[in-house]
PDB file of N, CA and C in Angstrom:
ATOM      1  N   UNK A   1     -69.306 177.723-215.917  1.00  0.00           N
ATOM      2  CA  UNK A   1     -68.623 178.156-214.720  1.00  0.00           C
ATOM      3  C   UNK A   1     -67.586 179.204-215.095  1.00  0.00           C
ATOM      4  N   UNK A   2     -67.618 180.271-214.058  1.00  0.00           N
ATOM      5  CA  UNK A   2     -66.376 181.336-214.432  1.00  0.00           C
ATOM      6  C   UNK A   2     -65.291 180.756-213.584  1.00  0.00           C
ATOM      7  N   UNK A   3     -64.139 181.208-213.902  1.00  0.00           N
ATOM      8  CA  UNK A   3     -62.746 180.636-213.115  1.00  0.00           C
ATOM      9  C   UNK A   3     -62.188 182.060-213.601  1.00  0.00           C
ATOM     10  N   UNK A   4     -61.939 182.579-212.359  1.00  0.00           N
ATOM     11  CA  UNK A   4     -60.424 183.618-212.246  1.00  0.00           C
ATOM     12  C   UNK A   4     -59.683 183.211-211.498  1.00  0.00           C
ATOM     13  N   UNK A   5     -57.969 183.888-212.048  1.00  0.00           N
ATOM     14  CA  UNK A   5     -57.117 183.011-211.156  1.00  0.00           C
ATOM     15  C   UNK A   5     -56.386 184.446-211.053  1.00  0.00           C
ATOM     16  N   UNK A   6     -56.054 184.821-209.553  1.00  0.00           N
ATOM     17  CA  UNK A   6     -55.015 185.560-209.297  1.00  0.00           C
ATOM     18  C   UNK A   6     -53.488 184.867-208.620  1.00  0.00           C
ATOM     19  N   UNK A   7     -52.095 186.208-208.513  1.00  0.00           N
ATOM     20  CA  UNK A   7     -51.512 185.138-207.722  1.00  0.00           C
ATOM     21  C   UNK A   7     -50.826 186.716-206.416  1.00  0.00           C
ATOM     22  N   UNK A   8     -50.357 185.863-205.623  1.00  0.00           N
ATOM     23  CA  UNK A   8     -50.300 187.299-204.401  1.00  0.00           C
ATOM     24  C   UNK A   8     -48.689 186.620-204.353  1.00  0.00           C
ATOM     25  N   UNK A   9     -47.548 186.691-204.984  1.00  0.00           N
ATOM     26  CA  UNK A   9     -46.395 186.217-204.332  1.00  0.00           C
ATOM     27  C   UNK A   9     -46.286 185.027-205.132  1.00  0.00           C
ATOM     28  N   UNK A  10     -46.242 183.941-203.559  1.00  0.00           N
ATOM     29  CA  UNK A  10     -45.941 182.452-203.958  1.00  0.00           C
ATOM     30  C   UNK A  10     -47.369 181.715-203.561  1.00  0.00           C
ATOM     31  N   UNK A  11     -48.439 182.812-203.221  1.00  0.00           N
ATOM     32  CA  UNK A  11     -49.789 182.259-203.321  1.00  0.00           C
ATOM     33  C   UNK A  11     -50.848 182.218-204.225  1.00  0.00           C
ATOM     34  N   UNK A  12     -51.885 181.199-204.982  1.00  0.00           N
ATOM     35  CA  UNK A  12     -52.032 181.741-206.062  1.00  0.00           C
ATOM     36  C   UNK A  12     -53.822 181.318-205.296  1.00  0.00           C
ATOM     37  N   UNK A  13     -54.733 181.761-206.169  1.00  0.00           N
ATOM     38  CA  UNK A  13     -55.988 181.523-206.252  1.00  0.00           C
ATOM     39  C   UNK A  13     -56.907 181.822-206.916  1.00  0.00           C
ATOM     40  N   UNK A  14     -57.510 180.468-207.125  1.00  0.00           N
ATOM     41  CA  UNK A  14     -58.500 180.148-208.260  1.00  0.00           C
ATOM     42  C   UNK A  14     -59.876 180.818-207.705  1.00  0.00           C
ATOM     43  N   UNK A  15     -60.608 181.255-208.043  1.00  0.00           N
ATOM     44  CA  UNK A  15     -61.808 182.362-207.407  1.00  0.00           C
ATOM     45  C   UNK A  15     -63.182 180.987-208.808  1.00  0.00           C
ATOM     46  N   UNK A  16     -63.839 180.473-208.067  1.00  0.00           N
ATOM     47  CA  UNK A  16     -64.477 179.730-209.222  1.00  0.00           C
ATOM     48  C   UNK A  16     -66.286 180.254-209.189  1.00  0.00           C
ATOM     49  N   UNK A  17     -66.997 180.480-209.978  1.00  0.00           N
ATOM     50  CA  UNK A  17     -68.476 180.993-209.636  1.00  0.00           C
ATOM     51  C   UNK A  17     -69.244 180.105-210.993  1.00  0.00           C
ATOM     52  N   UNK A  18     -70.385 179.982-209.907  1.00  0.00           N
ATOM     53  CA  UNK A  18     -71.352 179.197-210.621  1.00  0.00           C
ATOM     54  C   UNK A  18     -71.842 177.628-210.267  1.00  0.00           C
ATOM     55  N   UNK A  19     -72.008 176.789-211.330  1.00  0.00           N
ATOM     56  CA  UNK A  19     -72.143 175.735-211.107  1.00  0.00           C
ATOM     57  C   UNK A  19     -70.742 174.592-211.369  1.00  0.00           C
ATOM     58  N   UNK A  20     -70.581 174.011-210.466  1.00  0.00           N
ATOM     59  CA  UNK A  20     -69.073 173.908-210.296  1.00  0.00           C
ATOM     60  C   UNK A  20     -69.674 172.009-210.319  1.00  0.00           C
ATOM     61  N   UNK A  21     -69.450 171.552-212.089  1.00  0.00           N
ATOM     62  CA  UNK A  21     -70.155 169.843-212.417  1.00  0.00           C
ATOM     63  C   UNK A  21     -69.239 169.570-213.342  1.00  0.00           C
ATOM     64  N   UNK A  22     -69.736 168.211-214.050  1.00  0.00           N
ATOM     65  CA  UNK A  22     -68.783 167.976-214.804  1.00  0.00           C
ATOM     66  C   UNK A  22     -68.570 168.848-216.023  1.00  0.00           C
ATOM     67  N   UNK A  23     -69.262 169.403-216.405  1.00  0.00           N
ATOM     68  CA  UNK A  23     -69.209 170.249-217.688  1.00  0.00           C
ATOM     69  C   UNK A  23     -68.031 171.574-217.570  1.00  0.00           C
ATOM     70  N   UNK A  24     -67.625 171.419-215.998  1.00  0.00           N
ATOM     71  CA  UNK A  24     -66.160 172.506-215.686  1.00  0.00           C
ATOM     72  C   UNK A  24     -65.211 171.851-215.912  1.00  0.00           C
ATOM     73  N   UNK A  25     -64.912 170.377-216.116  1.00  0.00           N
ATOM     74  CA  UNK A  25     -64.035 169.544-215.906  1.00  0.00           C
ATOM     75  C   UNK A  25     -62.939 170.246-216.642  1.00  0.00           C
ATOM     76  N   UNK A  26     -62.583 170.508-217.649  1.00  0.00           N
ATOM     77  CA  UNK A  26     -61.522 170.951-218.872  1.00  0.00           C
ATOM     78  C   UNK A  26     -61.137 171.637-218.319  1.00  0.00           C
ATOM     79  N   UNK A  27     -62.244 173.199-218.304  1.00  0.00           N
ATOM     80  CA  UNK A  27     -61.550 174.238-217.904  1.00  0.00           C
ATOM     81  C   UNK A  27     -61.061 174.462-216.585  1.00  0.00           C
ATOM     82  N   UNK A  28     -61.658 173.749-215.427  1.00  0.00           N
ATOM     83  CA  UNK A  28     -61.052 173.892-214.103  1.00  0.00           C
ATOM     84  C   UNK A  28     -59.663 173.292-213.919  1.00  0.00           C
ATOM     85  N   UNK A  29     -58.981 172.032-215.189  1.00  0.00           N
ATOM     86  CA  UNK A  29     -57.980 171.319-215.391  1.00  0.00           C
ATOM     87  C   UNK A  29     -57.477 172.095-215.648  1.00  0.00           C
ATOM     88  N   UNK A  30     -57.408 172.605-216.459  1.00  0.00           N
ATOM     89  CA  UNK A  30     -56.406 174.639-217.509  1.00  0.00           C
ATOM     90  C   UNK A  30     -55.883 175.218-216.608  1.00  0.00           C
ATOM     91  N   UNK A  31     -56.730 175.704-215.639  1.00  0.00           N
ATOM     92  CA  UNK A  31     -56.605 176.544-214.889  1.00  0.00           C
ATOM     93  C   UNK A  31     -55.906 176.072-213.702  1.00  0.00           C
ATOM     94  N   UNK A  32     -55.901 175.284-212.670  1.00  0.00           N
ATOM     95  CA  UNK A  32     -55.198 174.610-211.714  1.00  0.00           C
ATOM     96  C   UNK A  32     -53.742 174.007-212.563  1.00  0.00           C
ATOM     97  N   UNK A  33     -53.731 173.479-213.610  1.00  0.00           N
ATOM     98  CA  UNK A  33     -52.448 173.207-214.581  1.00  0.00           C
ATOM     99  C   UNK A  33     -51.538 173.717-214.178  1.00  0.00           C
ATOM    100  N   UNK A  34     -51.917 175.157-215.033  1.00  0.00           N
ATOM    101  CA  UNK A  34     -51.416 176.161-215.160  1.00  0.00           C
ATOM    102  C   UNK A  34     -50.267 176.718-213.764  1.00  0.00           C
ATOM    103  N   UNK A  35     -51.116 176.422-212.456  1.00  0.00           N
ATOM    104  CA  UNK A  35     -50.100 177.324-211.371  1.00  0.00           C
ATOM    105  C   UNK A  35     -49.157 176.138-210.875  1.00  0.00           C
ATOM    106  N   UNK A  36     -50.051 174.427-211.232  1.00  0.00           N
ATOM    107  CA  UNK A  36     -49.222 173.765-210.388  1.00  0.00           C
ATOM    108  C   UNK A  36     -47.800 173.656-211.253  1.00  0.00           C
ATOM    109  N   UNK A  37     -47.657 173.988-212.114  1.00  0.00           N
ATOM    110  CA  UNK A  37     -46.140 174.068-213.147  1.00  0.00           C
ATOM    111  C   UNK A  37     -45.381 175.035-212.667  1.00  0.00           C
ATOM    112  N   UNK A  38     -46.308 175.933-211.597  1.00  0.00           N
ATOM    113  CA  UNK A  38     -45.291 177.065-211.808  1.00  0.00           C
ATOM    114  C   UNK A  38     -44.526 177.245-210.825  1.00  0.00           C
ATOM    115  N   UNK A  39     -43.227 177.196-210.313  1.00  0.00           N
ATOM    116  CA  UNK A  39     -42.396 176.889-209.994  1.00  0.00           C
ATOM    117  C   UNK A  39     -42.602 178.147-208.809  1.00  0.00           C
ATOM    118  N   UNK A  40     -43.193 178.888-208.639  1.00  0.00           N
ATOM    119  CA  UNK A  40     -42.705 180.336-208.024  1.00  0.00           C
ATOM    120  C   UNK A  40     -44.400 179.831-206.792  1.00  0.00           C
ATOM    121  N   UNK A  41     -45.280 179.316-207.192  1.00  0.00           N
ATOM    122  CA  UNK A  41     -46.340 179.054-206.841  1.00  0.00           C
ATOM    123  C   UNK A  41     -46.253 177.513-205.686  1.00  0.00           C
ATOM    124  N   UNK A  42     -46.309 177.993-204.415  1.00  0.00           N
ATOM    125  CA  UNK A  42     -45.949 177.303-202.988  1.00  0.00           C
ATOM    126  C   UNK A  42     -47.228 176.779-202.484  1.00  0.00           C
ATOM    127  N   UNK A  43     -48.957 178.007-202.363  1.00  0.00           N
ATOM    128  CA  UNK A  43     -49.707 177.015-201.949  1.00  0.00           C
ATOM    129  C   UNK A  43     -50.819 178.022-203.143  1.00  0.00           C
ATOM    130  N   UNK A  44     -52.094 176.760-202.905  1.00  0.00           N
ATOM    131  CA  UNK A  44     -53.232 177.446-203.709  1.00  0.00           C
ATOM    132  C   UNK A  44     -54.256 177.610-203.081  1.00  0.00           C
ATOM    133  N   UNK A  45     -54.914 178.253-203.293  1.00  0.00           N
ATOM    134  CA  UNK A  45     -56.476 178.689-202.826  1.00  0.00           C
ATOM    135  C   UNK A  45     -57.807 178.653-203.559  1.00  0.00           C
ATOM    136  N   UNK A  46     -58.517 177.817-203.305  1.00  0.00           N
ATOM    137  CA  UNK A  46     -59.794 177.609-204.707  1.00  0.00           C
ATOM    138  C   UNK A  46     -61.134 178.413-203.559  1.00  0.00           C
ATOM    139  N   UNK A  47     -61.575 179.783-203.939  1.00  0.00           N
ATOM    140  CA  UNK A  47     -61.872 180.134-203.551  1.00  0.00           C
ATOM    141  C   UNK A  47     -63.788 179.844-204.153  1.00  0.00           C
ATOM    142  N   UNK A  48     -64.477 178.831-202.817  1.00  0.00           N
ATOM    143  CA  UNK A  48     -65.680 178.824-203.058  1.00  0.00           C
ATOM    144  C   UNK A  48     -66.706 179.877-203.117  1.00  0.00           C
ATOM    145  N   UNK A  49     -66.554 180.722-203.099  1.00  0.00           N
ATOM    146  CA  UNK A  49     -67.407 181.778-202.903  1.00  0.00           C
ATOM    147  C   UNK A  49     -68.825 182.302-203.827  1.00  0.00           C
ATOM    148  N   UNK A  50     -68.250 182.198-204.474  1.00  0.00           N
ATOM    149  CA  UNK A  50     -69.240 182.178-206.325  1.00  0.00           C
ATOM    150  C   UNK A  50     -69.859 180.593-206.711  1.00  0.00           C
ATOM    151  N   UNK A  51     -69.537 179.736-205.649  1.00  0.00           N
ATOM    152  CA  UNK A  51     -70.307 178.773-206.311  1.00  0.00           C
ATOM    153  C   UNK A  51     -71.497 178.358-205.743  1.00  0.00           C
ATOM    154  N   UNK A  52     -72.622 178.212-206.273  1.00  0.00           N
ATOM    155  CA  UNK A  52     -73.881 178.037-206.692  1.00  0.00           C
ATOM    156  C   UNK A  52     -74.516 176.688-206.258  1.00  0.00           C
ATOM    157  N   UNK A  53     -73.226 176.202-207.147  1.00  0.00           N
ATOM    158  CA  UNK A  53     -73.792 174.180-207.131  1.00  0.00           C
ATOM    159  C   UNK A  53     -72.804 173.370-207.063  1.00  0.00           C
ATOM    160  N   UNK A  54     -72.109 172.435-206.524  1.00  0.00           N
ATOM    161  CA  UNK A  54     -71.435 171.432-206.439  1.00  0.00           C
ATOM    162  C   UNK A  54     -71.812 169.890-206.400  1.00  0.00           C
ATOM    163  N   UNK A  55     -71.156 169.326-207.894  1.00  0.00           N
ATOM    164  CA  UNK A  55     -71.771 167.614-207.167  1.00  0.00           C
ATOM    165  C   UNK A  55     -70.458 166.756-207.466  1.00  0.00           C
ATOM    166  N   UNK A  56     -70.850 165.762-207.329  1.00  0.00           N
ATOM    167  CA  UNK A  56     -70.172 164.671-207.203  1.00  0.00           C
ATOM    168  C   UNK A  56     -68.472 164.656-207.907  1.00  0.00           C
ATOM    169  N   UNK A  57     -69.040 165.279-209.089  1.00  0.00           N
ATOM    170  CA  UNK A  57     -68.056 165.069-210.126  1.00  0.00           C
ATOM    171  C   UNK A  57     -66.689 166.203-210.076  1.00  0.00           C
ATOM    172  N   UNK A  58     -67.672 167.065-208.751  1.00  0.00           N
ATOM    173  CA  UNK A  58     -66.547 168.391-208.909  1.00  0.00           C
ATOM    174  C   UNK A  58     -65.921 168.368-207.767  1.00  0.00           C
ATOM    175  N   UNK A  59     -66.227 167.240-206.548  1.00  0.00           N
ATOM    176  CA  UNK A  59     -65.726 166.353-205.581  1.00  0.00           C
ATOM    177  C   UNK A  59     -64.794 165.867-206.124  1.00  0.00           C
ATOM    178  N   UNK A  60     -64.738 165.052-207.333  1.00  0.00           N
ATOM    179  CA  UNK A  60     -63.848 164.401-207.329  1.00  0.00           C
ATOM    180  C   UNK A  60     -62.579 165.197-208.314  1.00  0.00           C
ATOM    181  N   UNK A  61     -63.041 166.426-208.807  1.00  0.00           N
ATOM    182  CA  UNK A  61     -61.930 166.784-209.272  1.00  0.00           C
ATOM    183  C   UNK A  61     -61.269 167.568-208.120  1.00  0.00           C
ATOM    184  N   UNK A  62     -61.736 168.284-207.129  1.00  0.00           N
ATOM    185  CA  UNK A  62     -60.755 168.665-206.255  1.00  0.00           C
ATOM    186  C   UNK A  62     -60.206 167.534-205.229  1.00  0.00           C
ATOM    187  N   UNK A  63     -60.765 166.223-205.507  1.00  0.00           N
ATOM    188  CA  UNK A  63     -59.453 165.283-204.819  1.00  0.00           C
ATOM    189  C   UNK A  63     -58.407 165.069-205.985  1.00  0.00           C
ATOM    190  N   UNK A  64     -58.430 165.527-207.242  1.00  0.00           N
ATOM    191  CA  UNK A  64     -57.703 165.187-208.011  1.00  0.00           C
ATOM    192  C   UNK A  64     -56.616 166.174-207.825  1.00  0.00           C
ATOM    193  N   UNK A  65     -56.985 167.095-208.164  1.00  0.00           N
ATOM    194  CA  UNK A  65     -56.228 168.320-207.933  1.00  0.00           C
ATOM    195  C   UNK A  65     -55.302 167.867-206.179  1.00  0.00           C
ATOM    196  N   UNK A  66     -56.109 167.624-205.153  1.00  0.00           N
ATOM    197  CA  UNK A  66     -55.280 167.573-204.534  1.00  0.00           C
ATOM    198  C   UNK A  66     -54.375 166.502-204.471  1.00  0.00           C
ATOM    199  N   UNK A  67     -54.225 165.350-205.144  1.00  0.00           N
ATOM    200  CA  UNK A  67     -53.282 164.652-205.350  1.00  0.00           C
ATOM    201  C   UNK A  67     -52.457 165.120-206.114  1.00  0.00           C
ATOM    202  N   UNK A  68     -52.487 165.634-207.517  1.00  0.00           N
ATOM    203  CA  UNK A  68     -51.717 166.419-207.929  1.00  0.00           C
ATOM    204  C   UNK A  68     -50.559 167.661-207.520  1.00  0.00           C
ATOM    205  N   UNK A  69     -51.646 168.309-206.082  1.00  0.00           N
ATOM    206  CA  UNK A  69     -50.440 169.667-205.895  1.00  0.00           C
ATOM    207  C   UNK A  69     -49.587 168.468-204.694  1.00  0.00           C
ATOM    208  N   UNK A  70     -50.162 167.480-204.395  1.00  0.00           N
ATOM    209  CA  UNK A  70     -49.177 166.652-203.265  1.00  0.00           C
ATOM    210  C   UNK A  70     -48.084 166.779-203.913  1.00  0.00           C
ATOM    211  N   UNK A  71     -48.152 165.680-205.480  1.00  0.00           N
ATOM    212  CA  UNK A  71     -46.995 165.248-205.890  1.00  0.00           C
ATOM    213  C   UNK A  71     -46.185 166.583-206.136  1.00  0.00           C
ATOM    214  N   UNK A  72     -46.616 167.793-205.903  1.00  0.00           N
ATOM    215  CA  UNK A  72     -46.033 168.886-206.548  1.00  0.00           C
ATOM    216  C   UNK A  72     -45.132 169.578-205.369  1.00  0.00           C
ATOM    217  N   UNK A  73     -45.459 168.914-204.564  1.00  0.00           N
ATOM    218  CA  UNK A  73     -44.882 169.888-203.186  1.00  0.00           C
ATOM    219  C   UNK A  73     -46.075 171.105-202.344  1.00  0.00           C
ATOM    220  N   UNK A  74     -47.209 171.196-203.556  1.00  0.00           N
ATOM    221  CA  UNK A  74     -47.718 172.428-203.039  1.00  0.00           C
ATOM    222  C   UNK A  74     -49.080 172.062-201.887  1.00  0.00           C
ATOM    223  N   UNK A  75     -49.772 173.198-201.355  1.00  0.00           N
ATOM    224  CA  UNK A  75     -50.606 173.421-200.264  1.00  0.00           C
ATOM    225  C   UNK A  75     -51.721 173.735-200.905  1.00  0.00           C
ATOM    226  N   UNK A  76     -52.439 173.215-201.057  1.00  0.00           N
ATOM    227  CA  UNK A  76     -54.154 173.465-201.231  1.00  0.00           C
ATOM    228  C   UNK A  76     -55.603 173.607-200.326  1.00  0.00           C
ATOM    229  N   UNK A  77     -55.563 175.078-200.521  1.00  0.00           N
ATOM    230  CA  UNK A  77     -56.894 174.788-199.400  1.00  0.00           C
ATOM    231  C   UNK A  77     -58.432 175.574-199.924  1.00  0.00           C
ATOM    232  N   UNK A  78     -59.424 175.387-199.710  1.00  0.00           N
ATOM    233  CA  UNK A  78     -61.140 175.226-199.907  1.00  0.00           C
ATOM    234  C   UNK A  78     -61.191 176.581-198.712  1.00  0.00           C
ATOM    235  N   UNK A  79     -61.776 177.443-200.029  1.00  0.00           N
ATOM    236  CA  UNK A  79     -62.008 179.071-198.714  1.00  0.00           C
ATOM    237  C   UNK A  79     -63.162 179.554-199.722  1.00  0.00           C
ATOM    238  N   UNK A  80     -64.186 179.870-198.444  1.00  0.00           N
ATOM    239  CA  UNK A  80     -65.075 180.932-198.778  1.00  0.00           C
ATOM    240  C   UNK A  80     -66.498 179.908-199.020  1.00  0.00           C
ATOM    241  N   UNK A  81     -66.929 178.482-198.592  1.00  0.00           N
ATOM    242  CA  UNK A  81     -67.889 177.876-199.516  1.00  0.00           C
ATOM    243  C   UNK A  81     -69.044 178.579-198.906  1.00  0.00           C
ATOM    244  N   UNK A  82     -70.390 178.847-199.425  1.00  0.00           N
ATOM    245  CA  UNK A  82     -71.604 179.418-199.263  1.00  0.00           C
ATOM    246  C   UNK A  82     -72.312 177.965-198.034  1.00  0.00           C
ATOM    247  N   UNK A  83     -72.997 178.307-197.292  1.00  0.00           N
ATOM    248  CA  UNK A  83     -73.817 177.161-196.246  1.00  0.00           C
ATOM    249  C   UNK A  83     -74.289 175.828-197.165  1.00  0.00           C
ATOM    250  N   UNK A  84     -74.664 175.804-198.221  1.00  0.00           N
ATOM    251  CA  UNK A  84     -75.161 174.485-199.153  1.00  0.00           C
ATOM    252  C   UNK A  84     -73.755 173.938-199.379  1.00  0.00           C
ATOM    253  N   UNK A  85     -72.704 174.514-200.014  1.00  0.00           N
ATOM    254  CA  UNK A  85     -71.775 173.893-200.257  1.00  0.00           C
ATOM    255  C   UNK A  85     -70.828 173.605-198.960  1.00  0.00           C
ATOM    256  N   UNK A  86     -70.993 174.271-197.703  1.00  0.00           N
ATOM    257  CA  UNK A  86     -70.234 173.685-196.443  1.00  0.00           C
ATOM    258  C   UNK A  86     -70.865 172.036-196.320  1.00  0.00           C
ATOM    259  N   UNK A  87     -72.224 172.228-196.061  1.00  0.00           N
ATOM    260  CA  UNK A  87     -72.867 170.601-195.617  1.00  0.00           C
ATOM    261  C   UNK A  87     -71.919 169.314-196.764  1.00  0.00           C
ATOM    262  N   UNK A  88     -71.831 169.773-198.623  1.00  0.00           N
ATOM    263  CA  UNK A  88     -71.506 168.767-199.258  1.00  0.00           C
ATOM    264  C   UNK A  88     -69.924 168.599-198.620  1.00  0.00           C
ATOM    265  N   UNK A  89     -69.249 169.811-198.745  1.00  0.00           N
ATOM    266  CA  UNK A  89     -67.919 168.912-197.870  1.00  0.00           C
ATOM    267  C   UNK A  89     -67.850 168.732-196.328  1.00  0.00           C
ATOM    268  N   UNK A  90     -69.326 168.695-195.692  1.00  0.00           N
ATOM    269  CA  UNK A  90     -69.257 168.342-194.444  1.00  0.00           C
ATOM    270  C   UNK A  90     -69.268 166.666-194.762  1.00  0.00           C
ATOM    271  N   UNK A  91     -70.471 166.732-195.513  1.00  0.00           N
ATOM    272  CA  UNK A  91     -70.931 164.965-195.999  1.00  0.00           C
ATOM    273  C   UNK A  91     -69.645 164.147-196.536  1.00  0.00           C
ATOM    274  N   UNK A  92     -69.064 164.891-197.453  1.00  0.00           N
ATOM    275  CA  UNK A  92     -68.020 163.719-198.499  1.00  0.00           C
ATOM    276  C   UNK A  92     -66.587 164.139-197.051  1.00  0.00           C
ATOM    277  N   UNK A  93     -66.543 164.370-195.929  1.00  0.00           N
ATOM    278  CA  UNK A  93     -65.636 164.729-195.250  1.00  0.00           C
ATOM    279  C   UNK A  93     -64.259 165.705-195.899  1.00  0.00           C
ATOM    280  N   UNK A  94     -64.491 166.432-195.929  1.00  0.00           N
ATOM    281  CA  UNK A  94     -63.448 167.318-197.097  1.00  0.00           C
ATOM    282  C   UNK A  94     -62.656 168.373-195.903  1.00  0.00           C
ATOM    283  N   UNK A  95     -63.191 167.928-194.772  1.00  0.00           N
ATOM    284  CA  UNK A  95     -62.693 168.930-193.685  1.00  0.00           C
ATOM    285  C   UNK A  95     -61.528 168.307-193.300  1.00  0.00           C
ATOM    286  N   UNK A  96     -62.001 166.524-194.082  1.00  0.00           N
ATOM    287  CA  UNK A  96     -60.110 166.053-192.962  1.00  0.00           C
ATOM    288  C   UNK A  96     -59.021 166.175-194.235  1.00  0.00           C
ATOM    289  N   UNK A  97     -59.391 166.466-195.572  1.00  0.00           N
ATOM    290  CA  UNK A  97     -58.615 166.053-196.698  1.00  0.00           C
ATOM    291  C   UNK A  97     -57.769 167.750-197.063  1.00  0.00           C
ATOM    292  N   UNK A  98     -58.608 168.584-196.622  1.00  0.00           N
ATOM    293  CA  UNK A  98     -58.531 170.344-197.486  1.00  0.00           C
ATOM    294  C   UNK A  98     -58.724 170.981-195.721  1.00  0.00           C
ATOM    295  N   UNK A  99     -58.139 171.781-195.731  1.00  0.00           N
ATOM    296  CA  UNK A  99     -57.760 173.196-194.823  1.00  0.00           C
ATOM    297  C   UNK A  99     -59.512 173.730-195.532  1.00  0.00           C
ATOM    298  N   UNK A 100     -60.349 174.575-195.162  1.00  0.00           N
ATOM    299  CA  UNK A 100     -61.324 174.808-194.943  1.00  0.00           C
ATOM    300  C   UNK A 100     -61.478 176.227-194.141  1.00  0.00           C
ATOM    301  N   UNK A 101     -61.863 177.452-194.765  1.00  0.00           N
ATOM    302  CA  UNK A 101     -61.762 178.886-194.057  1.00  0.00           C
ATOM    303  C   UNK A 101     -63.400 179.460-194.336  1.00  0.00           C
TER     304      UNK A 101
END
């Protein structure tokens, strides 16, 4: 999986492409780490756009993540998913948990 991360201000976003499983686990951790420390960084954006494939395991790291930016103060939201990946967070309900664009 590729992960770029830009930041616009006090907004930051993760741009992720590919197959988005457990084998991203590490590096998608690095990378989300990274902004929720950063003090200047208010909400995030994990931008689906580039991704390919989503399962179970990458479900559960963006509920992780979003427990994480809770405890952090910050705003996390799911933008850009392709029609295959809308239905999986139609199914696991991700529309009531994540803001959704």
């Amino acid at each position: 999986m590729e992960i770029r991360q830009s930041k616009n201000g006090n907004h930051a976003i993760l741009g992720l492409g590919g197959r988005f499983d457990f084998n991203a686990h590490r590096e998608f951790k690095e990378a989300y780490s990274t902004l929720l420390a950063d003090s200047s960084v208010q909400s995030m954006e994990i931008n689906l756009s580039g991704v390919a494939y989503l399962d179970s395991s990458a479900l559960g790291m963006l509920l992780m993540l979003r427990e994480r930016a809770q405890a952090a103060n910050k705003q996390i939201s799911l933008s850009q998913p392709n029609p295959t990946v809308v239905k999986i967070l139609d199914i696991a309900n991700f529309n009531k948990l994540f803001t959704i664009s």
